[in-house]
C-alpha atoms as a PDB file:
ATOM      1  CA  UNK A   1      38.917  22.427   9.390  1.00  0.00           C
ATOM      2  CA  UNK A   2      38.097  23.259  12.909  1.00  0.00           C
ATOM      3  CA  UNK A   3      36.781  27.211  12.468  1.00  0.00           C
ATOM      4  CA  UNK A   4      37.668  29.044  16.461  1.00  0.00           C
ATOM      5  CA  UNK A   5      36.438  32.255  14.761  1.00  0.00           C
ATOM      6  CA  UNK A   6      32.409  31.696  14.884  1.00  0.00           C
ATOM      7  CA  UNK A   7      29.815  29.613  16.595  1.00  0.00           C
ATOM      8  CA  UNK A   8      27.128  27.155  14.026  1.00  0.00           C
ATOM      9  CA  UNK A   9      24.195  25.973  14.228  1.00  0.00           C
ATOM     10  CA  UNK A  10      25.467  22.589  13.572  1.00  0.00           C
ATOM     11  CA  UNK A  11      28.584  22.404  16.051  1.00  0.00           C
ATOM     12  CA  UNK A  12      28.172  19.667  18.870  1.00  0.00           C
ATOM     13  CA  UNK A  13      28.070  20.817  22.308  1.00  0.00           C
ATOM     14  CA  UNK A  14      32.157  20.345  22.543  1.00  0.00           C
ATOM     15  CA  UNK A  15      33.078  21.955  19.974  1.00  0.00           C
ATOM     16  CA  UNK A  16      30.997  25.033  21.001  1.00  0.00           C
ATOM     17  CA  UNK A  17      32.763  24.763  24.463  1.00  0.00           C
ATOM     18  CA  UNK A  18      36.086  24.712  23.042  1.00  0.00           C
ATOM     19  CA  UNK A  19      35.323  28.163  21.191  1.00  0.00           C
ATOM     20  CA  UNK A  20      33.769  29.425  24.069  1.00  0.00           C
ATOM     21  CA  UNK A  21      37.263  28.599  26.398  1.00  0.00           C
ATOM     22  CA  UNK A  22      39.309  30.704  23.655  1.00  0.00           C
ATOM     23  CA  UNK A  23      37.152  34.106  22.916  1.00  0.00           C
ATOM     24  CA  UNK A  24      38.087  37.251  24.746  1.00  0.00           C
ATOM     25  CA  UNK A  25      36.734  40.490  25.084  1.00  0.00           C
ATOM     26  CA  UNK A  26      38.930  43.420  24.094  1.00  0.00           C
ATOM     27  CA  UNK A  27      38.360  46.136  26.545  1.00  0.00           C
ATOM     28  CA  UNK A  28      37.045  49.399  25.365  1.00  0.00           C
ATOM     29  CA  UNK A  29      35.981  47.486  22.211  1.00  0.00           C
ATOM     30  CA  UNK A  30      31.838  47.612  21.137  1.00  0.00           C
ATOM     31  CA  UNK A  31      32.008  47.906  17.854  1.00  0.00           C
ATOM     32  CA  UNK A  32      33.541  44.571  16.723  1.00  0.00           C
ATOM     33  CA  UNK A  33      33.697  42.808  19.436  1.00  0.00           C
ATOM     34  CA  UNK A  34      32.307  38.971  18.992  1.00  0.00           C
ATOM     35  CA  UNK A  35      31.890  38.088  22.737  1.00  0.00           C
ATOM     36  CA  UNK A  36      29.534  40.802  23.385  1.00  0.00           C
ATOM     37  CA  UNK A  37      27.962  40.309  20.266  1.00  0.00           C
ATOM     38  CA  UNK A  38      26.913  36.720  21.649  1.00  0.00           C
ATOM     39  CA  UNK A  39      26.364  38.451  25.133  1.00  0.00           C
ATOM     40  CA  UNK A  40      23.526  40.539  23.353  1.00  0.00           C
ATOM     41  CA  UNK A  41      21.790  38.278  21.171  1.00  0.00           C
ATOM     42  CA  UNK A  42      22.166  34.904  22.719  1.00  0.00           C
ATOM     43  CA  UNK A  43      22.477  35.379  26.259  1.00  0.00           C
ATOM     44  CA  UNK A  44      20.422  38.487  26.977  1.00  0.00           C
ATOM     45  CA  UNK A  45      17.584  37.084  25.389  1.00  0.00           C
ATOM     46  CA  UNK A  46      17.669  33.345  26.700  1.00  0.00           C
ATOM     47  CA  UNK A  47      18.548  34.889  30.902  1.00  0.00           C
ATOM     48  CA  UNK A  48      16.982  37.716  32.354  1.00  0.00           C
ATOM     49  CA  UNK A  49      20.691  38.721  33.779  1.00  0.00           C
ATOM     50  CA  UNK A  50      24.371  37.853  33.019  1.00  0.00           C
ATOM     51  CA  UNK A  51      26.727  37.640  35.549  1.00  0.00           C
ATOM     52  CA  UNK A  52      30.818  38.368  35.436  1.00  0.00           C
ATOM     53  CA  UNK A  53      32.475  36.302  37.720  1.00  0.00           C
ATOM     54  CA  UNK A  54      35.513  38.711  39.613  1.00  0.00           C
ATOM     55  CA  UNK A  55      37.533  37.651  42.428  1.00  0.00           C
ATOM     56  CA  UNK A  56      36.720  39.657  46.030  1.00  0.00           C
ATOM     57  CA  UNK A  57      39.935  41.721  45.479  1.00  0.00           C
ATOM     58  CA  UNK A  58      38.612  43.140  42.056  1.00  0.00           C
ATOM     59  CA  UNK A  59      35.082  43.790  43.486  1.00  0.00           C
ATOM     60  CA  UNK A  60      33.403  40.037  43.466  1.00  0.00           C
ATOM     61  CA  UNK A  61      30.922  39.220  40.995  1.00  0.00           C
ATOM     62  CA  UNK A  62      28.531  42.171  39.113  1.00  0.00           C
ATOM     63  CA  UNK A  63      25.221  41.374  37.819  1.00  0.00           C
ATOM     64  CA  UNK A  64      24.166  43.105  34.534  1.00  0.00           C
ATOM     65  CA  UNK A  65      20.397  43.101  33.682  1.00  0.00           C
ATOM     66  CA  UNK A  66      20.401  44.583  30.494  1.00  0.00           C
ATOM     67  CA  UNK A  67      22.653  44.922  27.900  1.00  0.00           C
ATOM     68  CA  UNK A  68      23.174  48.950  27.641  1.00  0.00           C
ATOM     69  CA  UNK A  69      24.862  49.030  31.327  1.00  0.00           C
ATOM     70  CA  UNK A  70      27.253  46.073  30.025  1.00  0.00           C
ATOM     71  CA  UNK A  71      28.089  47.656  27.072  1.00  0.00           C
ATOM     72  CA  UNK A  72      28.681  51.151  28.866  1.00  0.00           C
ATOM     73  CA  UNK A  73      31.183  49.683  31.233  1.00  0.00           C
ATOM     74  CA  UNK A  74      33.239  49.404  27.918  1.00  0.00           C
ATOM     75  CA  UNK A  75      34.547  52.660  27.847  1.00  0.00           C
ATOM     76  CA  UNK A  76      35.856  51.812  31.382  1.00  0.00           C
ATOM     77  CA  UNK A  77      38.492  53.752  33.461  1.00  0.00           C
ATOM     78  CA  UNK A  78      41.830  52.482  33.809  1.00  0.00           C
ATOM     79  CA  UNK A  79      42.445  49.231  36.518  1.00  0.00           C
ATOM     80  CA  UNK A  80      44.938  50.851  38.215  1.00  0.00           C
ATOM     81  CA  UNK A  81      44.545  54.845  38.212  1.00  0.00           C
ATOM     82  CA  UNK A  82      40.939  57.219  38.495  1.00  0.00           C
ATOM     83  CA  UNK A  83      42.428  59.767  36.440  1.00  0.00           C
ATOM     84  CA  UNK A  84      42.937  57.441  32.890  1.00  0.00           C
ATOM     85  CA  UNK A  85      41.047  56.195  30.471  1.00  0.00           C
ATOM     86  CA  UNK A  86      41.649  52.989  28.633  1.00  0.00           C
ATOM     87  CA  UNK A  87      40.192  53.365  25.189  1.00  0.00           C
ATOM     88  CA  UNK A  88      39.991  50.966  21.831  1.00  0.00           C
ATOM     89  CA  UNK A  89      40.698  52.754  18.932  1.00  0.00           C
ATOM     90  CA  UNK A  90      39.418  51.832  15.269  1.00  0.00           C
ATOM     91  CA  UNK A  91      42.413  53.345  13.285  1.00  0.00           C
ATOM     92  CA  UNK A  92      41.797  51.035   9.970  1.00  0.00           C
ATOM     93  CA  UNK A  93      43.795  48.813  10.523  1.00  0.00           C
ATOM     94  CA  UNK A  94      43.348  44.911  11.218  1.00  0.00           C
ATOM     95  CA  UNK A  95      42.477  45.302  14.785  1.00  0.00           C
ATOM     96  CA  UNK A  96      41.757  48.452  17.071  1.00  0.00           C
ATOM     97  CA  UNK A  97      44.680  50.063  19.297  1.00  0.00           C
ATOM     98  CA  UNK A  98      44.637  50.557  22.779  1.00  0.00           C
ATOM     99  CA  UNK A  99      45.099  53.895  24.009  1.00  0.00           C
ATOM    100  CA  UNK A 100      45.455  55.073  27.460  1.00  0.00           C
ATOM    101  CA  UNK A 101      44.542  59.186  28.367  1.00  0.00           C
ATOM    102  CA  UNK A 102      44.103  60.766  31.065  1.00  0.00           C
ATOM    103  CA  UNK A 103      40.809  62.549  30.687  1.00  0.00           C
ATOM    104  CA  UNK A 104      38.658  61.083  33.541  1.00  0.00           C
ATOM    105  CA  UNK A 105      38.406  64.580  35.246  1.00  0.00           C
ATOM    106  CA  UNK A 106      38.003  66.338  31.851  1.00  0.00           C
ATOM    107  CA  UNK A 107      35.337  64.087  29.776  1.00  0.00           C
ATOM    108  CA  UNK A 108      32.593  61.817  31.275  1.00  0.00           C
ATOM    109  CA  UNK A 109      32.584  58.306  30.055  1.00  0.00           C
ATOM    110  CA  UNK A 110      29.789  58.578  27.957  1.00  0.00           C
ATOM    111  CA  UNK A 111      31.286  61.278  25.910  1.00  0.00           C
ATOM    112  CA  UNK A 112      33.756  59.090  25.444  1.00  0.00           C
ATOM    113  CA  UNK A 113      32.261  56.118  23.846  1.00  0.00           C
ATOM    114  CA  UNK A 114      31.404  56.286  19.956  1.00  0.00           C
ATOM    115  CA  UNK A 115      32.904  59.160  19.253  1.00  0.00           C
ATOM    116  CA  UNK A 116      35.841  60.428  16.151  1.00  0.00           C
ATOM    117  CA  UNK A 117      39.174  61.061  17.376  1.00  0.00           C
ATOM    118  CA  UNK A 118      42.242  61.967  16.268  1.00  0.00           C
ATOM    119  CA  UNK A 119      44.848  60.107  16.999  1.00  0.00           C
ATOM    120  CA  UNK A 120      48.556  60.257  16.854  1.00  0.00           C
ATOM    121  CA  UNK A 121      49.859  56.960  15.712  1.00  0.00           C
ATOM    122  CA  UNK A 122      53.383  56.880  15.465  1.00  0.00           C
ATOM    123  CA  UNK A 123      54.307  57.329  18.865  1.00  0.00           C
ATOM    124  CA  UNK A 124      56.466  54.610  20.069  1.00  0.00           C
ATOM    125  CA  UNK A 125      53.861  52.447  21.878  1.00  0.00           C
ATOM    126  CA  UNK A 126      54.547  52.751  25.919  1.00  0.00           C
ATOM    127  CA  UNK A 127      53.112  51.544  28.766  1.00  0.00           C
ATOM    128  CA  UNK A 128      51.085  53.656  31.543  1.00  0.00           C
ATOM    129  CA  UNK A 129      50.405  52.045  34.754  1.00  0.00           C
ATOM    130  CA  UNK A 130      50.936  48.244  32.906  1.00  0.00           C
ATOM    131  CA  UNK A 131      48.966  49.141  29.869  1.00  0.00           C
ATOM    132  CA  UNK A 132      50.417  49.846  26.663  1.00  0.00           C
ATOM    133  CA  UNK A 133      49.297  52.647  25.013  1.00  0.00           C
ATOM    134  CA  UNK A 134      49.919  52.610  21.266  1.00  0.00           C
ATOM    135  CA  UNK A 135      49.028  56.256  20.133  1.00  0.00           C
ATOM    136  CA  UNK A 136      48.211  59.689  21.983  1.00  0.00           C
ATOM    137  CA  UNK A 137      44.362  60.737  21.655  1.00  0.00           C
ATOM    138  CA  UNK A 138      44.915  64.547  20.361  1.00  0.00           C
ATOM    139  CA  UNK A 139      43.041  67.227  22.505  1.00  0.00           C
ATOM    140  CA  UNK A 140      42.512  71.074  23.281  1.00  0.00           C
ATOM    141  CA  UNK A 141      43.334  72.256  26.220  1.00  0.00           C
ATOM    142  CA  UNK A 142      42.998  75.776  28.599  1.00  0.00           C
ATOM    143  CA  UNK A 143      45.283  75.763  31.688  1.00  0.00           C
ATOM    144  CA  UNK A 144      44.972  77.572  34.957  1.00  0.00           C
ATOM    145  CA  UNK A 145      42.666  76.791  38.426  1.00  0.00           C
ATOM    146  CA  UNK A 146      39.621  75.435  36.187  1.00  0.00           C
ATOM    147  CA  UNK A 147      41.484  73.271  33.445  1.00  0.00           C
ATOM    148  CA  UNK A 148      39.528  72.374  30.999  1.00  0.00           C
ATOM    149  CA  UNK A 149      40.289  69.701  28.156  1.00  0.00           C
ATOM    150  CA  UNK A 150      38.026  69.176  24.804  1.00  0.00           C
ATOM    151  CA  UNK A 151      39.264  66.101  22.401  1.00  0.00           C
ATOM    152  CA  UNK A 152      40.126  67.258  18.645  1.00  0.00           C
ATOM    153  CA  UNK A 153      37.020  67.089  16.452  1.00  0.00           C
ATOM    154  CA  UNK A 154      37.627  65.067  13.152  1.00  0.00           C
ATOM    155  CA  UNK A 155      34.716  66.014   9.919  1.00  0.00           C
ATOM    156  CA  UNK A 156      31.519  63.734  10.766  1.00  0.00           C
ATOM    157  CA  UNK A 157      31.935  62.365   6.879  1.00  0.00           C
ATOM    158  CA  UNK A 158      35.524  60.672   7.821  1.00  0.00           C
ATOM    159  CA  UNK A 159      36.047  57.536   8.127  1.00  0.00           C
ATOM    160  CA  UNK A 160      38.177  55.159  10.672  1.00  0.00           C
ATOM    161  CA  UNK A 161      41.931  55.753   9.653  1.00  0.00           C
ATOM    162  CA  UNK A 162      41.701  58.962   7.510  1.00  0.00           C
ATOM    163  CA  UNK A 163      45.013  60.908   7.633  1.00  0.00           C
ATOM    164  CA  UNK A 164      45.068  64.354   8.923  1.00  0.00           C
ATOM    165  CA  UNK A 165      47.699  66.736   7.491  1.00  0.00           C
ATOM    166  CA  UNK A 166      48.789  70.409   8.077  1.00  0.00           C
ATOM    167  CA  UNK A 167      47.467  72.988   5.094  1.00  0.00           C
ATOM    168  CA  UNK A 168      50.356  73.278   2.673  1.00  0.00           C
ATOM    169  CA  UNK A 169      51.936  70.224   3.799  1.00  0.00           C
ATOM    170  CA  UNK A 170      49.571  67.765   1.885  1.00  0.00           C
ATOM    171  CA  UNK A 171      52.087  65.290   0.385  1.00  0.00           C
ATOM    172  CA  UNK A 172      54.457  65.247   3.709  1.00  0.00           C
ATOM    173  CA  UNK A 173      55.212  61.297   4.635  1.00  0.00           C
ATOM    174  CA  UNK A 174      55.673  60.389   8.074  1.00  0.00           C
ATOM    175  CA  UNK A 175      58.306  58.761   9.885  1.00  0.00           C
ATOM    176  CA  UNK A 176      57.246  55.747  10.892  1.00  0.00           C
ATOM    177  CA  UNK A 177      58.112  55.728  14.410  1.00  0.00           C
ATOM    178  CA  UNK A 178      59.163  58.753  16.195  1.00  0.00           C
ATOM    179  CA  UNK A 179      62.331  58.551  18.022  1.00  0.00           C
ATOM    180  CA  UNK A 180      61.916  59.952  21.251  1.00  0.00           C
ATOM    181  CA  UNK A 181      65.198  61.334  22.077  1.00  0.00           C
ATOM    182  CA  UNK A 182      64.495  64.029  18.911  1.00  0.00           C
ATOM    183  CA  UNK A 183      61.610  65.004  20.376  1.00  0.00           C
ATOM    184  CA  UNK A 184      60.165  65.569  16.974  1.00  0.00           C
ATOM    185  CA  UNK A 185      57.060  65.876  18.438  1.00  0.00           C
ATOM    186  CA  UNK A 186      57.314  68.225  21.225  1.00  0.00           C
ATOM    187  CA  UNK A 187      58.976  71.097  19.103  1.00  0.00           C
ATOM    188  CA  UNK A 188      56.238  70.993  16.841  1.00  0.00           C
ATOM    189  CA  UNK A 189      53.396  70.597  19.260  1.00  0.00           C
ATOM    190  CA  UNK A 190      54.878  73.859  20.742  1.00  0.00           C
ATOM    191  CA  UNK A 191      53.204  75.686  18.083  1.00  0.00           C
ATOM    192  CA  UNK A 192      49.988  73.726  18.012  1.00  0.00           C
ATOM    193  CA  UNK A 193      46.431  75.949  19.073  1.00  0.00           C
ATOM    194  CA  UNK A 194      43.465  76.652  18.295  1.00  0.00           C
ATOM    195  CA  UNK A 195      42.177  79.636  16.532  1.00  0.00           C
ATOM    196  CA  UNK A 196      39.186  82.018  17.151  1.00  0.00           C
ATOM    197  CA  UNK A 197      36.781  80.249  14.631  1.00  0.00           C
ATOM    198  CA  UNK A 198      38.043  77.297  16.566  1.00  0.00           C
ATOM    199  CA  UNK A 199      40.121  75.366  14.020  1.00  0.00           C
ATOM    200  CA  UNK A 200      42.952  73.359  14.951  1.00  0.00           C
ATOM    201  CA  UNK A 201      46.041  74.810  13.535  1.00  0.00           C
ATOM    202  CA  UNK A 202      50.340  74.375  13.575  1.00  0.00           C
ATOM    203  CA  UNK A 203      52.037  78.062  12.603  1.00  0.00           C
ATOM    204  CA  UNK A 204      47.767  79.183  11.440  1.00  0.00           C
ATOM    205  CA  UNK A 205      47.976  76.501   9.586  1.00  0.00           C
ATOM    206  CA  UNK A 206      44.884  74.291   9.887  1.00  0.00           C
ATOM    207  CA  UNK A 207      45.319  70.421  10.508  1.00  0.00           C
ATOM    208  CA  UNK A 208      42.903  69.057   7.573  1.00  0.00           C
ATOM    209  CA  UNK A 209      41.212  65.935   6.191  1.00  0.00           C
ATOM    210  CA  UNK A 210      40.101  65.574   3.032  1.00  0.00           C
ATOM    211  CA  UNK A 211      36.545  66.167   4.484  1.00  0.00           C
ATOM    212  CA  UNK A 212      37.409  69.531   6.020  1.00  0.00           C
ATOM    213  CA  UNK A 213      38.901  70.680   8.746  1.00  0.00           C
ATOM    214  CA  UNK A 214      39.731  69.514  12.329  1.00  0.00           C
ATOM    215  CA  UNK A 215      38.315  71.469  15.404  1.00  0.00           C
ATOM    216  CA  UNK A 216      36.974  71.918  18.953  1.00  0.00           C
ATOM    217  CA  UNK A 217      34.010  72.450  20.170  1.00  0.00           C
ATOM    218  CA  UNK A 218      34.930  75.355  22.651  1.00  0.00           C
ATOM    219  CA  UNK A 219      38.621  76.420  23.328  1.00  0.00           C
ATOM    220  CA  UNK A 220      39.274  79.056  21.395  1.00  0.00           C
ATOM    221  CA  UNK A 221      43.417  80.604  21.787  1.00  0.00           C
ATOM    222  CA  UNK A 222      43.560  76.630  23.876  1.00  0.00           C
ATOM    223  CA  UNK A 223      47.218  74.470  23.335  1.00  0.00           C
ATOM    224  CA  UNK A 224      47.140  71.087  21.740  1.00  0.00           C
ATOM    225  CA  UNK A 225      48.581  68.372  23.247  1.00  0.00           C
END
């Protein structure tokens, strides 16, 4: 059987061109992501550069020399807005989710690549400038002339796809898709913040993993959204 899923040692030179012709590269994606992976320890090592080939109208061709510039461009900005980020999200499941935020003005791309989120996944999926976003990245936030904007903090110890739950409300089960004209979500978020020892909380009650707590780093009294 003709395996599209990984490269041999043995596979003639057609075969290895016919796998090559169907891989992709999931944007935002580092962790598991099989075309860099080849990028890294094939290419990089064999060329002293590796070159994406881009029509004039997205920016013509870029030349990457190592592999740590390639591989920051992950955690790239949205194609068609400065102010969003597109972002692939390990959740636990088969494959990652794409998530679109607007946090380019609030958290530099670096922050952003790596890191434990916490992510609302029952959102119906919906697309933001032609990308569909299937979840909302949870964050802290302190209006007024300098707005600042912290994501939620999940325990270190957690692990892709842990559930988050309100105190008290351990053994609540979630609809599986929330139906935007209830606006479940936007009557409870109305009573999201975050407290003075900087906890996440709905009604002072904190939002908790079985690790501990979720927080922020900063934004004490800030809204959650």
């Amino acid at each position: 059987m003709f395996q599209e899923s990984k490269i041999d040692l043995l596979d003639s030179p057609s075969d290895v061109k016919k796998k090559l012709k169907k891989a992709f590269c999931e944007p935002g994606n580092i962790e598991n992501n099989g075309v860099l992976s080849f990028v890294r320890h094939v290419l990089f090592p064999l060329k002293s550069e590796f070159v994406v080939l881009r029509d004039e109208k997205y920016g013509g061709n870029k030349t990457y020399t190592d592999y740590e510039t390639l591989e920051k461009d992950f955690a790239e900005q949205h194609p068609d807005a400065d102010t969003l980020y597109v972002e692939s999200v390990d959740v636990g499941e088969e494959n990652p989710r794409t998530v679109v935020s607007g946090l380019v003005n609030y958290v530099p791309s670096e922050e952003m690549q790596g890191r434990s989120v916490v992510l609302l996944c029952n959102l119906k999926p919906q697309k933001m400038r032609g990308v569909e976003s299937q979840g909302m990245l949870l964050c802290a936030s302190i209006d007024g002339d300098n707005r600042q904007v912290e994501p939620l903090d999940p325990p270190a110890e957690c692990v892709p796809g842990e559930r988050v739950y309100v105190e008290g409300y351990e053994n609540g089960r979630p609809e599986a898709e929330l139906k935007p004209k209830k606006k479940v979500f936007e009557k409870l978020q109305a009573e999201f913040r975050i407290s003075e020892n900087l906890h996440a909380q709905w009604k002072e009650k904190n939002f908790l993993t079985k690790q501990g707590p979720i927080t922020c780093k900063t934004l004490r009294g800030g809204s959650i959204s």
